[in-house]
N, C-alpha and C. Protein backbone atom coordinates (compact mmCIF):
# COMPACT_ATOMS: atom_id res chain seq x y z
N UNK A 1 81.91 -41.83 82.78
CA UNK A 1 82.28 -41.08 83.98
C UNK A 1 81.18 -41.24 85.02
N UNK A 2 81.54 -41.65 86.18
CA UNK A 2 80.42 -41.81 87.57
C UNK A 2 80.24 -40.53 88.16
N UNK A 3 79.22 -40.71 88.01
CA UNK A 3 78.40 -38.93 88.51
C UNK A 3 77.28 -39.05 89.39
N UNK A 4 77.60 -38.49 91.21
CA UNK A 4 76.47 -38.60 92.05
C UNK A 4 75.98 -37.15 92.05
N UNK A 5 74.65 -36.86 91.90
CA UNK A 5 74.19 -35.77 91.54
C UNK A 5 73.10 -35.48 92.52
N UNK A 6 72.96 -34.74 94.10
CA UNK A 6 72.12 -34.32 95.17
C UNK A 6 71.48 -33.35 94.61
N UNK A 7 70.61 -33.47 95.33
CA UNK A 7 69.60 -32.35 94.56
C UNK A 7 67.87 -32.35 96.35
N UNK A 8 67.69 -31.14 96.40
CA UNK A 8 66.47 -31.54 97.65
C UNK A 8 67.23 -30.17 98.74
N UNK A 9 68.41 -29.41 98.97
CA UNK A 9 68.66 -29.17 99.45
C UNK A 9 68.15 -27.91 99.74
N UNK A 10 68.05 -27.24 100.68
CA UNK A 10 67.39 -25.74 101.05
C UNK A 10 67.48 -25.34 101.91
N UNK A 11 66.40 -23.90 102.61
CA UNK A 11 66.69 -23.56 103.96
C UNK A 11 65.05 -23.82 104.57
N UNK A 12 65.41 -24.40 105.58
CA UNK A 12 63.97 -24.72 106.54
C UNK A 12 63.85 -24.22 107.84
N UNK A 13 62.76 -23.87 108.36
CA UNK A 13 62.52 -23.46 109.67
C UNK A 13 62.79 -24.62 110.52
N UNK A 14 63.31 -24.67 111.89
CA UNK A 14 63.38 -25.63 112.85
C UNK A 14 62.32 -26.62 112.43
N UNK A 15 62.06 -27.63 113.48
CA UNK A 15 60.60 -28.76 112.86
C UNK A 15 60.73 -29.21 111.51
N UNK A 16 60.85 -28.41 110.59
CA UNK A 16 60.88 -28.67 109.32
C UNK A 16 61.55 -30.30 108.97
N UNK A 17 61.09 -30.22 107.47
CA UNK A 17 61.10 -31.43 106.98
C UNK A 17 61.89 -31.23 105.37
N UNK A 18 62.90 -31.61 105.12
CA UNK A 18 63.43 -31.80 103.62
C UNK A 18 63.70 -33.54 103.45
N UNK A 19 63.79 -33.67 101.79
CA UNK A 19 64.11 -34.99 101.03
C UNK A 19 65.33 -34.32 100.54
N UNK A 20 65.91 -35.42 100.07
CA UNK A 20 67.41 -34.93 99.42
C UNK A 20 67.26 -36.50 99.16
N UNK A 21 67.97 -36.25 97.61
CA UNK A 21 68.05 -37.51 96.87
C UNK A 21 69.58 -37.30 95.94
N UNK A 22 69.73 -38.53 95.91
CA UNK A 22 70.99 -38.64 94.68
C UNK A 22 71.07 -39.74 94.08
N UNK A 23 71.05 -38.89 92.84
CA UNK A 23 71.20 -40.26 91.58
C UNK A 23 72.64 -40.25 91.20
N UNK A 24 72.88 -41.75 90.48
CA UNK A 24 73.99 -41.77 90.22
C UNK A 24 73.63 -42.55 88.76
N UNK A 25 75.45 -41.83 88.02
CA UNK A 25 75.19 -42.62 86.69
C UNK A 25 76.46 -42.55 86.41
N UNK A 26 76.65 -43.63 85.31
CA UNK A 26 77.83 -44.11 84.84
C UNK A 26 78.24 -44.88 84.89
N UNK A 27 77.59 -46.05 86.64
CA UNK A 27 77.93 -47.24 87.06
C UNK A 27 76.75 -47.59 87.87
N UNK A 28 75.93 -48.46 87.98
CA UNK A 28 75.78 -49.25 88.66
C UNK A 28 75.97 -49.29 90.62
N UNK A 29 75.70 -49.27 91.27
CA UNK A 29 75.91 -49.17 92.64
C UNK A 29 74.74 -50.01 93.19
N UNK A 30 73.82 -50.97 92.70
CA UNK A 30 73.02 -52.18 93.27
C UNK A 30 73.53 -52.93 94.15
N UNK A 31 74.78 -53.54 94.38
CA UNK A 31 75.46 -54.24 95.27
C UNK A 31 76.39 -53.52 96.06
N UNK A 32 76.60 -52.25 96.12
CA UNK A 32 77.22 -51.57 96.89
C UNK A 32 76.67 -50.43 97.90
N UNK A 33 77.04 -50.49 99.13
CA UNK A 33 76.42 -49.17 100.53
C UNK A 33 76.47 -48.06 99.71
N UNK A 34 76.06 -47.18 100.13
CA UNK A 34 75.61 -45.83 99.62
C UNK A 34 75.49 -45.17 101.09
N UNK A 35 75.53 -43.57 101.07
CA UNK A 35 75.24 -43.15 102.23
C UNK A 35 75.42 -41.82 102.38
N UNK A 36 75.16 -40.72 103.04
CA UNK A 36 74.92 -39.54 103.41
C UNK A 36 75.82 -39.03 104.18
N UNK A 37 76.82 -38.30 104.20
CA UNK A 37 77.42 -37.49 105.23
C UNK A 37 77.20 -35.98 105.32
N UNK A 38 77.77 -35.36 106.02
CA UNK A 38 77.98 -33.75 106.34
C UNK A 38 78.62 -33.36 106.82
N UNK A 39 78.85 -32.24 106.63
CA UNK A 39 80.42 -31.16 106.84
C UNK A 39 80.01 -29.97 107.39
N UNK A 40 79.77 -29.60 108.13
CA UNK A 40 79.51 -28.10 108.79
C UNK A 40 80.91 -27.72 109.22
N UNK A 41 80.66 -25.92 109.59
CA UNK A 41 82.28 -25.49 108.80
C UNK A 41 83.20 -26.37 110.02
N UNK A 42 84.50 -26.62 109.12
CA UNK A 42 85.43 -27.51 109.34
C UNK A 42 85.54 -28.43 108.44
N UNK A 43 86.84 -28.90 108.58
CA UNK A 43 87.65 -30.55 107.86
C UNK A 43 86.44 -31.49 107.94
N UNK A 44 86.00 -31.85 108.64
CA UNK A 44 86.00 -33.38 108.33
C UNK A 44 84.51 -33.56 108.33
N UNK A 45 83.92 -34.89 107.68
CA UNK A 45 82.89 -34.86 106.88
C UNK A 45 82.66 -36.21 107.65
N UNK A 46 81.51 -36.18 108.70
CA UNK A 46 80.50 -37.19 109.51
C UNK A 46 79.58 -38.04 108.73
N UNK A 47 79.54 -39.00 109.16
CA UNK A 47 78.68 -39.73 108.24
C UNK A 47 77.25 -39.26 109.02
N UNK A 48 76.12 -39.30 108.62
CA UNK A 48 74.69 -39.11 108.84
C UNK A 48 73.76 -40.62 108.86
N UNK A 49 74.03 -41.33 107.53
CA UNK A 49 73.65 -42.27 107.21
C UNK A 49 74.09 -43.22 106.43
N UNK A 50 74.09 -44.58 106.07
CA UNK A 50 74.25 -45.42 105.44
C UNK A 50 73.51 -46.41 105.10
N UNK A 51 73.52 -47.15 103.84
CA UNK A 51 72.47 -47.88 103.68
C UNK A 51 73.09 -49.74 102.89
N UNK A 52 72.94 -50.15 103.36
CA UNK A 52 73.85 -51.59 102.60
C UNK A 52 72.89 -51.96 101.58
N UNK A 53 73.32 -52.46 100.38
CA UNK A 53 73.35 -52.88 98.60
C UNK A 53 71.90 -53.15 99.24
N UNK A 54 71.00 -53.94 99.54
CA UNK A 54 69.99 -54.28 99.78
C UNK A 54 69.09 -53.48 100.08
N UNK A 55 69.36 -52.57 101.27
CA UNK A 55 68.64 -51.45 102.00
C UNK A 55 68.39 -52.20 103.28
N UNK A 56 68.88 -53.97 103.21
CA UNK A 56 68.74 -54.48 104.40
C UNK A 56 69.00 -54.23 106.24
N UNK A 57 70.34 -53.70 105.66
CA UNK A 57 70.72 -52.92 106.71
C UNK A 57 71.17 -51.33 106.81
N UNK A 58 70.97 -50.39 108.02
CA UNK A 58 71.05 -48.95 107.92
C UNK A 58 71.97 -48.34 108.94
N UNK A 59 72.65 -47.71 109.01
CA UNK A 59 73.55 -47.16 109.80
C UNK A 59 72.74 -45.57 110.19
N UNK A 60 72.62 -44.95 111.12
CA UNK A 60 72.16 -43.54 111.80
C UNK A 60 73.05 -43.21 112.64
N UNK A 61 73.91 -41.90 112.78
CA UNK A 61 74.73 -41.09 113.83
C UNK A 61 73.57 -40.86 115.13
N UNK A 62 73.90 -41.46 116.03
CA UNK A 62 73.23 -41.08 117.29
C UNK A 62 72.26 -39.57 117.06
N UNK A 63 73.23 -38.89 116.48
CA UNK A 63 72.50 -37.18 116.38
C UNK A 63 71.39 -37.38 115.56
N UNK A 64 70.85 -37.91 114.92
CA UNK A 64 70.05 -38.48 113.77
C UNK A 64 68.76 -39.32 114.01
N UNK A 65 69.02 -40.22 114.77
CA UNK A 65 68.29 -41.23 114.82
C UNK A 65 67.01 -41.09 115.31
N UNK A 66 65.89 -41.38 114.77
CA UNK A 66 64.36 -41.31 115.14
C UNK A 66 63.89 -40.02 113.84
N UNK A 67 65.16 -39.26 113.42
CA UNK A 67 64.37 -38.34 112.67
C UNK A 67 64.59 -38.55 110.89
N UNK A 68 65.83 -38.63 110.96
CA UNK A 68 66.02 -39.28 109.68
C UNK A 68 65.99 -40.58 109.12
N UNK A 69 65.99 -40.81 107.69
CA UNK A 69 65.32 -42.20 107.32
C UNK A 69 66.12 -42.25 105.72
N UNK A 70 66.90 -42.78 105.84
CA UNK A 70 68.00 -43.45 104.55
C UNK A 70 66.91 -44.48 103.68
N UNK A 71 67.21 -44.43 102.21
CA UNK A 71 66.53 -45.32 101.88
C UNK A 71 67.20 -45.70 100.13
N UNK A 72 66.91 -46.48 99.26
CA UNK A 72 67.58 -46.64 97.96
C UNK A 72 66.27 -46.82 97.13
N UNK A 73 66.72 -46.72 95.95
CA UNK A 73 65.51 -47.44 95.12
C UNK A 73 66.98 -47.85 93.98
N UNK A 74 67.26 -49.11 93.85
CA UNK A 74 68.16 -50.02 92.90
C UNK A 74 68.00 -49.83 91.59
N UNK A 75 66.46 -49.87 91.46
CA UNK A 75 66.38 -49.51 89.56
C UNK A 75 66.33 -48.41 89.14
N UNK A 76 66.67 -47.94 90.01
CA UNK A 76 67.11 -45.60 90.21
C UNK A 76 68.12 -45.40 89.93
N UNK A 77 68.86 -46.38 90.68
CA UNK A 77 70.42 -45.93 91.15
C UNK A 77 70.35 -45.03 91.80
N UNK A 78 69.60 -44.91 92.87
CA UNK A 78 69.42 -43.56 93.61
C UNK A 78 69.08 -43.79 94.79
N UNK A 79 69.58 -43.11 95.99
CA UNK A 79 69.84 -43.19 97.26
C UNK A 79 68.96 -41.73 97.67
N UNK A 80 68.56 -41.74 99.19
CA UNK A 80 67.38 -40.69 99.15
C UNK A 80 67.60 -40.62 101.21
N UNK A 81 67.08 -39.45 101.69
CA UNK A 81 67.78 -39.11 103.34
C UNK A 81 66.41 -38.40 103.44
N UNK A 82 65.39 -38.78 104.07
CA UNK A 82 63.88 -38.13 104.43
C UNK A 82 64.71 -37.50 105.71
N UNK A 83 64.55 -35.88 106.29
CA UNK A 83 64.81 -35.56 107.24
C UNK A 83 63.57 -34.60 108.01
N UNK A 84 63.41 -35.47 109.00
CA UNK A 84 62.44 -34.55 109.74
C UNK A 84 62.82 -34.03 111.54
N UNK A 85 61.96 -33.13 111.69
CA UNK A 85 62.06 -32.76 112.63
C UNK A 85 63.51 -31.86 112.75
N UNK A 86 64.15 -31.20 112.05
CA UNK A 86 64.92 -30.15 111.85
C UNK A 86 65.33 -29.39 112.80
N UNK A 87 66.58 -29.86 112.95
CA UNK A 87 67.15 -28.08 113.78
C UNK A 87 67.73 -27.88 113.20
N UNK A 88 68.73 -26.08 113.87
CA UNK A 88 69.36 -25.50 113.63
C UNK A 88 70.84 -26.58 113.14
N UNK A 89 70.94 -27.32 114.39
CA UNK A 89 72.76 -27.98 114.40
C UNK A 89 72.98 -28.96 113.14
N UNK A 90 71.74 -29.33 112.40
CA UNK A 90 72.03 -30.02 111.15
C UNK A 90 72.18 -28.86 109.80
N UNK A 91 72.49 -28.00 110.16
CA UNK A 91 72.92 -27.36 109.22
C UNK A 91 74.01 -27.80 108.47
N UNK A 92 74.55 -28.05 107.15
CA UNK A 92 75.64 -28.48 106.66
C UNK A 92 75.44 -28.50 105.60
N UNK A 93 76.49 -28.93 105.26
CA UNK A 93 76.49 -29.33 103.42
C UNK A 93 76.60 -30.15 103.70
N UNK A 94 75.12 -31.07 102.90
CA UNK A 94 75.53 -32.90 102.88
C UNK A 94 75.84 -33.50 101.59
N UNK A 95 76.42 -34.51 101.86
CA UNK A 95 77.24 -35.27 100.57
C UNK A 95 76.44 -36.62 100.19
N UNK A 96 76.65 -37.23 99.18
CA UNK A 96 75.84 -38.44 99.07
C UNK A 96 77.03 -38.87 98.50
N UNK A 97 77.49 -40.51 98.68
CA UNK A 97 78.78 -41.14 98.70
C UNK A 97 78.07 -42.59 98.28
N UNK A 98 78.94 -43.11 97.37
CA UNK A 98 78.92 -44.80 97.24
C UNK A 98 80.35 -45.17 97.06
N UNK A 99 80.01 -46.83 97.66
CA UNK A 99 81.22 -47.55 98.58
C UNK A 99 81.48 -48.60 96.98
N UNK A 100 82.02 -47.90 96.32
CA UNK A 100 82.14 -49.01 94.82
C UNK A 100 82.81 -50.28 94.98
N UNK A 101 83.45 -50.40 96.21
CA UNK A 101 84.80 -51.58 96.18
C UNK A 101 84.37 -52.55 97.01
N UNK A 102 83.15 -52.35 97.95
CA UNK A 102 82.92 -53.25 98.83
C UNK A 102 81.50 -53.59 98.78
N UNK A 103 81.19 -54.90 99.19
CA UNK A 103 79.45 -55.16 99.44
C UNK A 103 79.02 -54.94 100.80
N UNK A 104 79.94 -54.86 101.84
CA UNK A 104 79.29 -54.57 103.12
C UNK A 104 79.61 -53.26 103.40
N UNK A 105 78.66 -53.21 104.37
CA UNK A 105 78.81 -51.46 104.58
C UNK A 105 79.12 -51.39 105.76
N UNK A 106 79.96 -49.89 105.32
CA UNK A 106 80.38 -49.39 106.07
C UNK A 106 80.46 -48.04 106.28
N UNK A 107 80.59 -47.49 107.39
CA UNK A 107 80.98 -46.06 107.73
C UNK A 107 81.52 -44.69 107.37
N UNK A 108 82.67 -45.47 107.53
CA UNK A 108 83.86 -44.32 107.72
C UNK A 108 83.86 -44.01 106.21
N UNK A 109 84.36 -42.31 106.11
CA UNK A 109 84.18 -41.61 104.67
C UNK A 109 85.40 -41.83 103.87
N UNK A 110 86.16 -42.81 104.45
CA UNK A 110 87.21 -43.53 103.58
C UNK A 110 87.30 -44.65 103.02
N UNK A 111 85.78 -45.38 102.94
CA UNK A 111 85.48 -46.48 102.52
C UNK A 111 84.64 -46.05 101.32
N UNK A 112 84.46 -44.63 101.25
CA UNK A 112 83.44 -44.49 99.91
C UNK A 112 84.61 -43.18 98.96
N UNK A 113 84.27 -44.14 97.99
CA UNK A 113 85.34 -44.23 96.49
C UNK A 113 84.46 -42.55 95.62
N UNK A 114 83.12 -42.64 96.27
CA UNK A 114 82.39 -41.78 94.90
C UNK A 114 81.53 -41.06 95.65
N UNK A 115 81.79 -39.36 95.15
CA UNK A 115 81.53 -38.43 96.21
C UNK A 115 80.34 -37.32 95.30
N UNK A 116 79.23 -36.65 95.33
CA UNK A 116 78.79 -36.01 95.19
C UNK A 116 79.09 -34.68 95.19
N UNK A 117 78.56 -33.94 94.44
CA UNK A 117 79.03 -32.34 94.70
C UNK A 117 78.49 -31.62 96.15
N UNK A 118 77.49 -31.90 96.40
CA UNK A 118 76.84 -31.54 97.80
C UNK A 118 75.77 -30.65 97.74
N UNK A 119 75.06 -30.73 99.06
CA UNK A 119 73.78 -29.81 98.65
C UNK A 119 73.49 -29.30 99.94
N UNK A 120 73.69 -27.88 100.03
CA UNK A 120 73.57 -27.03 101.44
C UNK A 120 72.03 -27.15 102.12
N UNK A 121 72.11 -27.34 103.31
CA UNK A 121 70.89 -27.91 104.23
C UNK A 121 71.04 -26.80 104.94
N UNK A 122 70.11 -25.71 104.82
CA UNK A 122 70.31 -24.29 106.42
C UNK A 122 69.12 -24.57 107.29
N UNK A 123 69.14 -24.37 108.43
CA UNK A 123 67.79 -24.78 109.22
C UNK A 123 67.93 -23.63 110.08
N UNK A 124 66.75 -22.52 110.25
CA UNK A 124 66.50 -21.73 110.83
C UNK A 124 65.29 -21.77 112.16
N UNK A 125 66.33 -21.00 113.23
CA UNK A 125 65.88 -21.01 114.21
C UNK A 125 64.26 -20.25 114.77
């Protein structure tokens, strides 16, 4: 059974800084994107980050970029989202996702097959 398992999640003051990591087991995900989304309340679940089989290439949501930092370690099986500089509006529950069917990466949260339980991110003002 494939099991992505987040773990890093908490509540931080603005500025602040959390790691959030997810391992996975059961399969293998070395040649496949991996990546980070979030859901603050409402449907639908934004991607944050992405990372292609290599770590060669990285995907960042405009809202993101300069503060957060996607990264893998392959002989982990584990995918990892350094977030700094914290506000309030990243509050969410984030997800950690791998793309089992494809080698290039991609985006959209309908390209990833394998979903994490999630791990609540609160950031206080």
């Amino acid at each position: 059974q494939v099991q992505l398992v987040e773990s890093g999640g908490g509540l931080v003051q603005a500025g602040g800084s959390l790691t959030l990591s997810c391992a996975a087991s059961g399969r293998t995900f070395s040649r496949n994107p991996m990546g980070w989304f979030r859901r603050t309340p409402g449907p639908e679940r934004e991607v944050v980050a992405a990372i292609s089989w290599s770590g060669g290439s990285t995907y960042y949501a405009d809202s993101v970029k300069g503060r957060f930092t996607i990264s893998r370690d392959n002989a982990k099986n584990t995918v990892y989202l350094q977030m700094n500089s914290l506000k309030p509006e990243d509050t969410a529950v984030y997800y950690c996702a791998a793309d089992g069917k494809h080698t290039l990466l991609g985006v959209r949260p309908d390209r990833y097959d394998y979903w994490g339980q999630g791990t609540q991110v609160t950031v206080s003002s």
